[in-house]
Protein backbone atom coordinates (compact mmCIF):
# COMPACT_ATOMS: atom_id res chain seq x y z
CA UNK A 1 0.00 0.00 0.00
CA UNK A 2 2.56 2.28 0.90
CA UNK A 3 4.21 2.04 -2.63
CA UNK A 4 0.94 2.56 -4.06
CA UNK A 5 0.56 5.84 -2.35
CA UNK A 6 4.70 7.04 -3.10
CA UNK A 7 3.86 6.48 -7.11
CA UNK A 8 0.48 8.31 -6.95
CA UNK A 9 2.45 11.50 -5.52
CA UNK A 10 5.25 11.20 -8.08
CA UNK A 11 2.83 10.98 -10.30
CA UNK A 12 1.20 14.16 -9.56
CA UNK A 13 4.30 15.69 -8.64
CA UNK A 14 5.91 15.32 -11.86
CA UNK A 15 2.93 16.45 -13.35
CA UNK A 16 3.55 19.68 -11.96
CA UNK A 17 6.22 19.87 -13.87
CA UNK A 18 5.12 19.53 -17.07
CA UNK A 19 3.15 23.43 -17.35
CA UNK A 20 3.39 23.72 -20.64
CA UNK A 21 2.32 20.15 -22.01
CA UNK A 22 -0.92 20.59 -24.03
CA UNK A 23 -2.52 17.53 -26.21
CA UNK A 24 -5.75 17.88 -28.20
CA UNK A 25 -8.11 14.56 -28.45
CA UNK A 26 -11.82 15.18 -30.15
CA UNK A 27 -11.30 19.22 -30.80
CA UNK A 28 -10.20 19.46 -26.77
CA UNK A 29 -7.55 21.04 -25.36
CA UNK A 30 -5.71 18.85 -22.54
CA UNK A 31 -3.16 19.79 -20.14
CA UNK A 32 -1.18 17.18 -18.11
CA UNK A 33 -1.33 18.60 -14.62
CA UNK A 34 -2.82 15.99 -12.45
CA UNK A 35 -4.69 16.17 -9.11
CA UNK A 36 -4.27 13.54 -5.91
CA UNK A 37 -6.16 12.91 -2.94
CA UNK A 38 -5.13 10.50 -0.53
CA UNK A 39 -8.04 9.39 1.95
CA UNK A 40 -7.24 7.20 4.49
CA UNK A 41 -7.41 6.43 8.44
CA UNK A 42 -4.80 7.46 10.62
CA UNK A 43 -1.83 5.68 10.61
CA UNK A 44 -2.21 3.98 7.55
CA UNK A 45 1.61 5.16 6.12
CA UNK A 46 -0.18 8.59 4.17
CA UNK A 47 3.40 9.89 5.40
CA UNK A 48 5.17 7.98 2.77
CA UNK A 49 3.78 11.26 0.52
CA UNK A 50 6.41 13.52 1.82
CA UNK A 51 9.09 11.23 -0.22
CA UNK A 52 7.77 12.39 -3.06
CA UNK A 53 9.00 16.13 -2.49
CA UNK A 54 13.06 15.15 -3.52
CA UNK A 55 11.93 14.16 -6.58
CA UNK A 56 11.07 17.36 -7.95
CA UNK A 57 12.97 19.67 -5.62
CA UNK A 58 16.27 20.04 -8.28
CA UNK A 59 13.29 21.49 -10.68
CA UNK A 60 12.04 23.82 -8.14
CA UNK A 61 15.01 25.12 -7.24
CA UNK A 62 16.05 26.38 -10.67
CA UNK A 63 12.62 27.66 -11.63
CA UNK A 64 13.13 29.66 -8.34
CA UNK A 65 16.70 30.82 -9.29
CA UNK A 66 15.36 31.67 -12.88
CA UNK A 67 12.62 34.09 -11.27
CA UNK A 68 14.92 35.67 -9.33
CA UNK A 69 17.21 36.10 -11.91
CA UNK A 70 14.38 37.62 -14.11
CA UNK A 71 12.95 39.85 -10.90
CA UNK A 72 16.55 41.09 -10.67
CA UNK A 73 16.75 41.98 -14.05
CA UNK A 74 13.06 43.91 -14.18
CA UNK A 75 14.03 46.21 -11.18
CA UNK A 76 17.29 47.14 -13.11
């Protein structure tokens, strides 16, 4: 179970990554963010979630270095 619930928040995690990822199936416009909810009774290992976050933390952290480069260069 616990394995279950670590690849459902890659999942979603990685789809975070993916902003700009559009397909078109029957004249529709798609988008590949994805949405998780994880429902379950206490103590049940919904903790193994928080795993998921070094997965996409290298991507984060140079999005975040790109806006502040491009904040820096605005106020100049």
């Amino acid at each position: 179970r616990e394995k279950d619930v670590l690849l459902t928040s890659a999942i979603v995690a990685i789809s975070s990554c993916l902003p700009n990822v559009i397909f078109y199936y029957d004249r529709r416009k798609y988008f590949a963010n994805l949405y998780g909810m994880i429902s379950a009774p206490a103590a049940s290992g919904k903790g193994v979630m928080n795993k998921a976050r070094p997965i996409i933390s290298p991507i984060h952290k140079k999005l975040m270095q790109d806006s502040l480069a491009n904040m820096s260069k605005l106020k100049k």
